[in-house]
C-alpha atoms as a PDB file:
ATOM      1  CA  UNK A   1       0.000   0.000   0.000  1.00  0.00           C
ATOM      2  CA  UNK A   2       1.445   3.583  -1.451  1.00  0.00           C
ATOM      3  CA  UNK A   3       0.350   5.279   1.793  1.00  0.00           C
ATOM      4  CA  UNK A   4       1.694   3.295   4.211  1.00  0.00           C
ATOM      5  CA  UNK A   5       5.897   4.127   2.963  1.00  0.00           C
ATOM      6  CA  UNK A   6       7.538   6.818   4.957  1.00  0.00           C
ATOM      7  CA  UNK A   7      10.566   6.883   2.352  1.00  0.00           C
ATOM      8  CA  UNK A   8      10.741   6.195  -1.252  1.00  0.00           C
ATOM      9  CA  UNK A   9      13.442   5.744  -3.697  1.00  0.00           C
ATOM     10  CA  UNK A  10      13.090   6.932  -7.087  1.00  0.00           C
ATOM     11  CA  UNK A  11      15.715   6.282 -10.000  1.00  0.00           C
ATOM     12  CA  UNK A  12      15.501   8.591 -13.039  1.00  0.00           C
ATOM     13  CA  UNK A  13      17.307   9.875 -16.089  1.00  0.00           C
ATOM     14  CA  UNK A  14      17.679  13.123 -15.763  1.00  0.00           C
ATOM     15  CA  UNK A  15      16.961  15.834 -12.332  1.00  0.00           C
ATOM     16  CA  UNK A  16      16.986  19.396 -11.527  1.00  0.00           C
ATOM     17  CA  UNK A  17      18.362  21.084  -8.428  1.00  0.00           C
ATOM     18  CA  UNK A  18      14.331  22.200  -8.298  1.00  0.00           C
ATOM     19  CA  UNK A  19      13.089  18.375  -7.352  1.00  0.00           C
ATOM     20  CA  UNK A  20      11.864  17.787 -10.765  1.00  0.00           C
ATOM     21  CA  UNK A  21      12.742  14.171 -12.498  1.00  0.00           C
ATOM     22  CA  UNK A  22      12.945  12.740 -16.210  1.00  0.00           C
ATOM     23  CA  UNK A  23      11.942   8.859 -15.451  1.00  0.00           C
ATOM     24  CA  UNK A  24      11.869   6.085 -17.810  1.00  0.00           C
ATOM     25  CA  UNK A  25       9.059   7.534 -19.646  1.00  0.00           C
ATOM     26  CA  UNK A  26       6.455   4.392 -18.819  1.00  0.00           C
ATOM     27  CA  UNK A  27       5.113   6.237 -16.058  1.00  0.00           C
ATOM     28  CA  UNK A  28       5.187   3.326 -13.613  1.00  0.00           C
ATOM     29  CA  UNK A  29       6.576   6.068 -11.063  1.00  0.00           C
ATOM     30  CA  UNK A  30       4.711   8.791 -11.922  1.00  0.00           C
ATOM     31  CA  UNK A  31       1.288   6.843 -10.709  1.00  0.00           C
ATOM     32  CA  UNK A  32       3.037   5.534  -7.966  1.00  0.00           C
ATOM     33  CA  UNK A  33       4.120   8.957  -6.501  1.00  0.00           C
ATOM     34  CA  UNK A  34       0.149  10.193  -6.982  1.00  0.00           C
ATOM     35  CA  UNK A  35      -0.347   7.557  -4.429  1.00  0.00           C
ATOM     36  CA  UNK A  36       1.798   8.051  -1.396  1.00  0.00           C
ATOM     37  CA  UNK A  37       1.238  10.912   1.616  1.00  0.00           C
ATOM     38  CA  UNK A  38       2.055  14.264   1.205  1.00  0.00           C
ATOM     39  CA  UNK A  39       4.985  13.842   4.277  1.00  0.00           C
ATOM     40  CA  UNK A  40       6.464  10.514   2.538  1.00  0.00           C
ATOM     41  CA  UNK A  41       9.631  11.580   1.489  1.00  0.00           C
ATOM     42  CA  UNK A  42      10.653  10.792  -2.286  1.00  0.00           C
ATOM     43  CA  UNK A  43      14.434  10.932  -2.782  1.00  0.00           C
ATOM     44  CA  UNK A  44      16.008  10.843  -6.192  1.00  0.00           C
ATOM     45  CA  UNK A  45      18.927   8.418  -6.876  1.00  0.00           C
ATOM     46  CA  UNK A  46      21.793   9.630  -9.401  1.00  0.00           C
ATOM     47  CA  UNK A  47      24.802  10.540 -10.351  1.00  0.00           C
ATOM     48  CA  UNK A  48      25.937  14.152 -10.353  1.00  0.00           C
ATOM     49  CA  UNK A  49      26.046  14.384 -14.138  1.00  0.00           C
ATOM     50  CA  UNK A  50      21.978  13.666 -14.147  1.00  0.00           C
ATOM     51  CA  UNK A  51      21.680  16.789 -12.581  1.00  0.00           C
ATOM     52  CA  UNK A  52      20.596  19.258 -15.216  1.00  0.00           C
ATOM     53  CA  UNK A  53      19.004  23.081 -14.998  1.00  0.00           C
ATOM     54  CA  UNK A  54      15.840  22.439 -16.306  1.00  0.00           C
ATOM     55  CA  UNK A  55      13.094  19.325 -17.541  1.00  0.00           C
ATOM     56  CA  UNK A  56       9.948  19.536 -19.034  1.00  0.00           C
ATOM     57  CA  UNK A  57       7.205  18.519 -16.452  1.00  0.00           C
ATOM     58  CA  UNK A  58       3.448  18.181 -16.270  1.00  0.00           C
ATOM     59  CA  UNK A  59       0.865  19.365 -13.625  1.00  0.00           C
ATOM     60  CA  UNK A  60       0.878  15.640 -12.601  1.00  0.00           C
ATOM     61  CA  UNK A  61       4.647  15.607 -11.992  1.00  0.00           C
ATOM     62  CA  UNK A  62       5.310  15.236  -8.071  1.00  0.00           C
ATOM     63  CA  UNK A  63       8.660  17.260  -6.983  1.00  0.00           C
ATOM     64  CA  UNK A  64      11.611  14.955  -4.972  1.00  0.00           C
ATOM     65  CA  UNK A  65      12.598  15.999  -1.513  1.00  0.00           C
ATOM     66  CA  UNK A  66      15.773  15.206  -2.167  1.00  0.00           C
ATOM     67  CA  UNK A  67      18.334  14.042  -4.374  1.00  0.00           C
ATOM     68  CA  UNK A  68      21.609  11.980  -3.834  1.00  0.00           C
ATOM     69  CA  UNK A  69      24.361  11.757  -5.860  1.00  0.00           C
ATOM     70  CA  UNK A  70      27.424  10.008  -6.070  1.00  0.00           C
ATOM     71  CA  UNK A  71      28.860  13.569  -5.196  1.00  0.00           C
ATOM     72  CA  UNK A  72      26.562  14.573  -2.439  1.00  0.00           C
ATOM     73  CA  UNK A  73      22.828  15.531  -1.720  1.00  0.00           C
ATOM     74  CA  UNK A  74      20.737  18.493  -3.315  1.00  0.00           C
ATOM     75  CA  UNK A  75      17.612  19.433  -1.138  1.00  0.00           C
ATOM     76  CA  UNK A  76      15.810  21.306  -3.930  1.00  0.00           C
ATOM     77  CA  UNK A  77      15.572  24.742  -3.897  1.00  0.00           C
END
């Protein structure tokens, strides 16, 4: 049950020091984030070189709390 994680991991292609996240482009994550509480923290998983200035979202798109990379941790701005 979605609403029952405190923490979730989330791997994508591509994020922004804003929270925002390029996934796989099936969506599987994208429904899955719609699902959990509001104070379950998503965290991106990446390496630094993911990290880009800007990606195309939708009004669907849930923001990260945080993203780790293989160089450190970006709590979006």
């Amino acid at each position: 049950d979605p609403r029952s994680i405190d923490v979730v991991i989330v791997p994508g292609l591509a994020f922004t020091m804003h929270g925002d996240r390029l996934g796989h482009g099936v969506g599987w994550y994208d429904r899955f984030l719609a699902e959990i509480r509001d104070d379950c923290v998503a965290v991106g998983v990446g390496f630094a070189e993911q990290v880009v200035d800007e990606l195309p979202t939708e009004p669907h798109d849930r923001r990260l709390d945080l993203v780790v990379t293989d160089q450190g941790r970006i709590t979006p701005i």
